[in-house]
C-alpha atoms as a PDB file:
ATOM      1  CA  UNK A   1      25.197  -2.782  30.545  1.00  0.00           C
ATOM      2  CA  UNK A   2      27.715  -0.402  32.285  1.00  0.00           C
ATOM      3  CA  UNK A   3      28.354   0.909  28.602  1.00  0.00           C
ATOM      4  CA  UNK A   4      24.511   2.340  29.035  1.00  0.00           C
ATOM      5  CA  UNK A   5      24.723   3.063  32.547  1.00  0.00           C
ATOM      6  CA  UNK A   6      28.145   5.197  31.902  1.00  0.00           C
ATOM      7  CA  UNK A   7      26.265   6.993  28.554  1.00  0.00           C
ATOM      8  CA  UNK A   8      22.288   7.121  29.478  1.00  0.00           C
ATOM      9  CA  UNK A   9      21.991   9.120  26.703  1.00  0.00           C
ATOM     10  CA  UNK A  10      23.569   7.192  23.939  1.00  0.00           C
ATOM     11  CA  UNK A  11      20.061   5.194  22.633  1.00  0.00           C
ATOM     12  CA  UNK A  12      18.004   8.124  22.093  1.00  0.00           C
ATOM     13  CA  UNK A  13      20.474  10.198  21.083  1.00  0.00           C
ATOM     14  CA  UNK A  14      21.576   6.707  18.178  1.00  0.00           C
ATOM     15  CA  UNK A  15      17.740   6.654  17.236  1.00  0.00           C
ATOM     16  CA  UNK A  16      17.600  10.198  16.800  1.00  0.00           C
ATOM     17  CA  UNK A  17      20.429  10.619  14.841  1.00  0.00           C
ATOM     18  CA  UNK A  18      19.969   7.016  12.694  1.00  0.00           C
ATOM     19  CA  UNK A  19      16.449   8.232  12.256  1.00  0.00           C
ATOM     20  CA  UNK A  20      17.247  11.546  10.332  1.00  0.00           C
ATOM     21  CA  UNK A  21      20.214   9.803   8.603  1.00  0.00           C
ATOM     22  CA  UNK A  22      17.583   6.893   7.011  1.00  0.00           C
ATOM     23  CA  UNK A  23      15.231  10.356   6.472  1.00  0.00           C
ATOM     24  CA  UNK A  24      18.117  11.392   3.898  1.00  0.00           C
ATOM     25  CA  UNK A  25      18.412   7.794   2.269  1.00  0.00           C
ATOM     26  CA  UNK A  26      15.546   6.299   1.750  1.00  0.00           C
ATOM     27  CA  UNK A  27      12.786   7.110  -1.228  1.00  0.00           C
ATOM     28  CA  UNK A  28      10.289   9.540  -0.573  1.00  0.00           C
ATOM     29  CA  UNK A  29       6.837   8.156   0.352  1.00  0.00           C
ATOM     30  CA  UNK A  30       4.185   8.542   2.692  1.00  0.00           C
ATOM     31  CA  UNK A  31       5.968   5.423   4.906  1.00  0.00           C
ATOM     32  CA  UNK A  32       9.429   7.089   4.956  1.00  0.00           C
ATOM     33  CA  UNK A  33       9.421   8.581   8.283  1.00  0.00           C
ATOM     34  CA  UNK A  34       7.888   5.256   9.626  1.00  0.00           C
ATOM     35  CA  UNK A  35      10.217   3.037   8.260  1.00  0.00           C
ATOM     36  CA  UNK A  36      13.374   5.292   9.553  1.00  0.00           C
ATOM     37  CA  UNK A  37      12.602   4.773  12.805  1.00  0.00           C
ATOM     38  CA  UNK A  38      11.999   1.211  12.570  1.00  0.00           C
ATOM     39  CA  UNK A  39      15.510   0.628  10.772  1.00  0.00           C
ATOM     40  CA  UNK A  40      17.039   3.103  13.312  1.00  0.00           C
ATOM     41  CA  UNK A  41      16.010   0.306  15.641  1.00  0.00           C
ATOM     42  CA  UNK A  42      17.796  -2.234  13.786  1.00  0.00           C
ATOM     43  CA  UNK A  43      20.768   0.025  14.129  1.00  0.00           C
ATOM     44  CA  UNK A  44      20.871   0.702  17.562  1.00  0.00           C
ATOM     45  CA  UNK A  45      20.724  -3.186  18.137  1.00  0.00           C
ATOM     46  CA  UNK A  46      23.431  -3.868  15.994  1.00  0.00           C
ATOM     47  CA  UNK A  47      25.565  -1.447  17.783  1.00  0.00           C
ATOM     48  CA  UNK A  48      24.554  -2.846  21.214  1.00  0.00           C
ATOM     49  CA  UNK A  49      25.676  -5.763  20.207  1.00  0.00           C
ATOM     50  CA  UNK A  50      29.153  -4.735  18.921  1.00  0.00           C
ATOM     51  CA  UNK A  51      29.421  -3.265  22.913  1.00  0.00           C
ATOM     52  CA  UNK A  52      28.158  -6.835  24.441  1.00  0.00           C
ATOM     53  CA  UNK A  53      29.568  -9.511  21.938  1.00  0.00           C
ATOM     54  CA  UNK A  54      33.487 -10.185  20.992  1.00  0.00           C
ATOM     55  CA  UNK A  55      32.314 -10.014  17.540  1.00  0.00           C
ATOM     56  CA  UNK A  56      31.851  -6.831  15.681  1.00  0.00           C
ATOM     57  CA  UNK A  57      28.897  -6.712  12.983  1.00  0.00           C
ATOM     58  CA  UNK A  58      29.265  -4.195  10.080  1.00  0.00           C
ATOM     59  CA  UNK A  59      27.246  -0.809  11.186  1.00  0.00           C
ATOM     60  CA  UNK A  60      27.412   0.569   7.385  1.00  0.00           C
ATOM     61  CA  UNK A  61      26.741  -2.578   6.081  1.00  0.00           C
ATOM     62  CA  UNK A  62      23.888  -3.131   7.776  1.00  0.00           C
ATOM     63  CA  UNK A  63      22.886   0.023   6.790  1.00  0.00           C
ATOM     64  CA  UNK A  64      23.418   0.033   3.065  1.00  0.00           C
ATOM     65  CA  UNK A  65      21.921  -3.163   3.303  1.00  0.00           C
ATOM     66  CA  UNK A  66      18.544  -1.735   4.819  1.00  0.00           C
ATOM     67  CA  UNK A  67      18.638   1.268   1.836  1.00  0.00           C
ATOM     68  CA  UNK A  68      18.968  -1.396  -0.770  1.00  0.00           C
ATOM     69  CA  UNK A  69      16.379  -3.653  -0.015  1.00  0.00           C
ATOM     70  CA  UNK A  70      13.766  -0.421   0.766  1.00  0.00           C
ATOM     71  CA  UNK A  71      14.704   0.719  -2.939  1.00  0.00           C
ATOM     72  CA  UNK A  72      13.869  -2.705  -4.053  1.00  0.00           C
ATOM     73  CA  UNK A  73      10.765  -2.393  -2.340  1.00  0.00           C
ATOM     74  CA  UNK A  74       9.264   0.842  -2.748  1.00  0.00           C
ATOM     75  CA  UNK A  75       6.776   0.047  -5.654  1.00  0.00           C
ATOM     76  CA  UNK A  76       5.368  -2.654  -3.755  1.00  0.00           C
ATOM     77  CA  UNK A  77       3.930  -0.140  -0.999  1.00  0.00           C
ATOM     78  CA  UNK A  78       2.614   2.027  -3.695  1.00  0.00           C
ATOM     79  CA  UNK A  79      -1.205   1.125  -2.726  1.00  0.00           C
ATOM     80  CA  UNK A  80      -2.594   3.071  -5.582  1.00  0.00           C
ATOM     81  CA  UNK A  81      -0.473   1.789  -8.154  1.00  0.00           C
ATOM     82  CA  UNK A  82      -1.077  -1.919  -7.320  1.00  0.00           C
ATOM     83  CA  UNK A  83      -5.019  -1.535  -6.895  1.00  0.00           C
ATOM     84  CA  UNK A  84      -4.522   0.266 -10.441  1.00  0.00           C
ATOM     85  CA  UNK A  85      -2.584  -2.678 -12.172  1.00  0.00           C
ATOM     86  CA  UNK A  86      -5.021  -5.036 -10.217  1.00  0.00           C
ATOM     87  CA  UNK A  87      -7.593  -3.711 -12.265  1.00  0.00           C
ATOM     88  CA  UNK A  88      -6.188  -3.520 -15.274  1.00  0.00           C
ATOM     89  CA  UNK A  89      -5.314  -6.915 -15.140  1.00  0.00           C
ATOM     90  CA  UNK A  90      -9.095  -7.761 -14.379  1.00  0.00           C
ATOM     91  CA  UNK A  91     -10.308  -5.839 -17.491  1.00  0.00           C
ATOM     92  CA  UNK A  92      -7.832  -8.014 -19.201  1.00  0.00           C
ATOM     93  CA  UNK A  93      -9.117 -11.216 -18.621  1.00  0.00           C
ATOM     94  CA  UNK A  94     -12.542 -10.620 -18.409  1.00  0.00           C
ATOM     95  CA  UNK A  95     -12.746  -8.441 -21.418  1.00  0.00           C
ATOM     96  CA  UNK A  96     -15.443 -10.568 -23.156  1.00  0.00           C
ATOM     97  CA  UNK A  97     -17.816  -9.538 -20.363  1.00  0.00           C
ATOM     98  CA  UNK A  98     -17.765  -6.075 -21.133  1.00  0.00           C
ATOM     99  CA  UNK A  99     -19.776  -3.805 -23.517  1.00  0.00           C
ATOM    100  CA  UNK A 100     -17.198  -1.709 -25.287  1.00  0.00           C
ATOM    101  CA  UNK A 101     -18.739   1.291 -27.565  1.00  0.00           C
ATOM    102  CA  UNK A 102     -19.123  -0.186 -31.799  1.00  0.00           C
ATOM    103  CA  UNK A 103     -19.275  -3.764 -30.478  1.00  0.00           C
ATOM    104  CA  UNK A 104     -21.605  -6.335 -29.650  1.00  0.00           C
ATOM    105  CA  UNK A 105     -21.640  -8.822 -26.675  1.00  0.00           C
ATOM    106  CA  UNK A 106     -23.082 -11.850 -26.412  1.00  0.00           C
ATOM    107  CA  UNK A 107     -22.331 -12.775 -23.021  1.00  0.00           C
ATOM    108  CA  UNK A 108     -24.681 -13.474 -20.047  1.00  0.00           C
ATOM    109  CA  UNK A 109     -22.324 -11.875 -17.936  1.00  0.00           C
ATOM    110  CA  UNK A 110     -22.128  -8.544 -18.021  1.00  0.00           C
ATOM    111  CA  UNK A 111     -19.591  -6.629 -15.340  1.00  0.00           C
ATOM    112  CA  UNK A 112     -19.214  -3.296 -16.958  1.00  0.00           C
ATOM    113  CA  UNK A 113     -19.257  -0.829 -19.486  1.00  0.00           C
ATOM    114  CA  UNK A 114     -16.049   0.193 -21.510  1.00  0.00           C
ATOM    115  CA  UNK A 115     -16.462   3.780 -22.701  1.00  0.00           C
ATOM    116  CA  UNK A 116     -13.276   5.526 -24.434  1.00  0.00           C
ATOM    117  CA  UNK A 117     -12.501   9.359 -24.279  1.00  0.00           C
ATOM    118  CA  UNK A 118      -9.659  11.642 -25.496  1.00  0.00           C
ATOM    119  CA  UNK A 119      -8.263  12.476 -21.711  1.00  0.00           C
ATOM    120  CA  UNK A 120      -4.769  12.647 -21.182  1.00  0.00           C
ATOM    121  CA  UNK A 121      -2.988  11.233 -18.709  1.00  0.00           C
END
């Protein structure tokens, strides 16, 4: 506590600075800026600790830590991709309910229309 009292600058100044630092690190995506702050956070915990405790926790390791496991889960905040894949995966299984163009259907339940064109992706 007298570390803080002695430096009243040193949190904002660790956020700040942690904050631009994850900025540089992590992927770029509309959470990015978010997600710095939040793990700048974790930072500026760790190092409070390291000033309170005996023991000392690994800073950097902490840090690589966070990058690594944000890289491991960037595709999963992709919204558009996994509403996309969703889909897919529903035309998939329900194909036989579909009328596709040259085919017939026989079921009683019908959920859409599959219509091919020549658009590129």
């Amino acid at each position: 506590m007298q570390f803080l009292l002695k430096n009243p600058n040193y949190i904002t100044d660790f956020i700040k600075e942690s904050t631009e630092d994850f900025k540089q690190l992590l992927i770029d995506s509309p959470f990015r800026d978010l997600l710095a702050s939040k793990y700048a956070i974790i930072l500026i915990a760790t190092q409070l600790a390291n000033h309170v405790f005996d023991f000392q926790i690994n800073v950097d390791e902490i840090r690589r830590c966070i990058v690594e496991r944000d890289v491991m889960l960037a595709d999963s905040r992709d919204i558009g991709k996994s509403a996309w894949n969703h889909m897919l995966e529903f035309v998939q299984q329900h194909q036989n309910q579909f009328i596709c163009e040259n085919s017939n259907n026989n079921s009683y339940e019908i959920v859409g229309r599959i219509k091919t064109t020549n658009a590129k992706f």
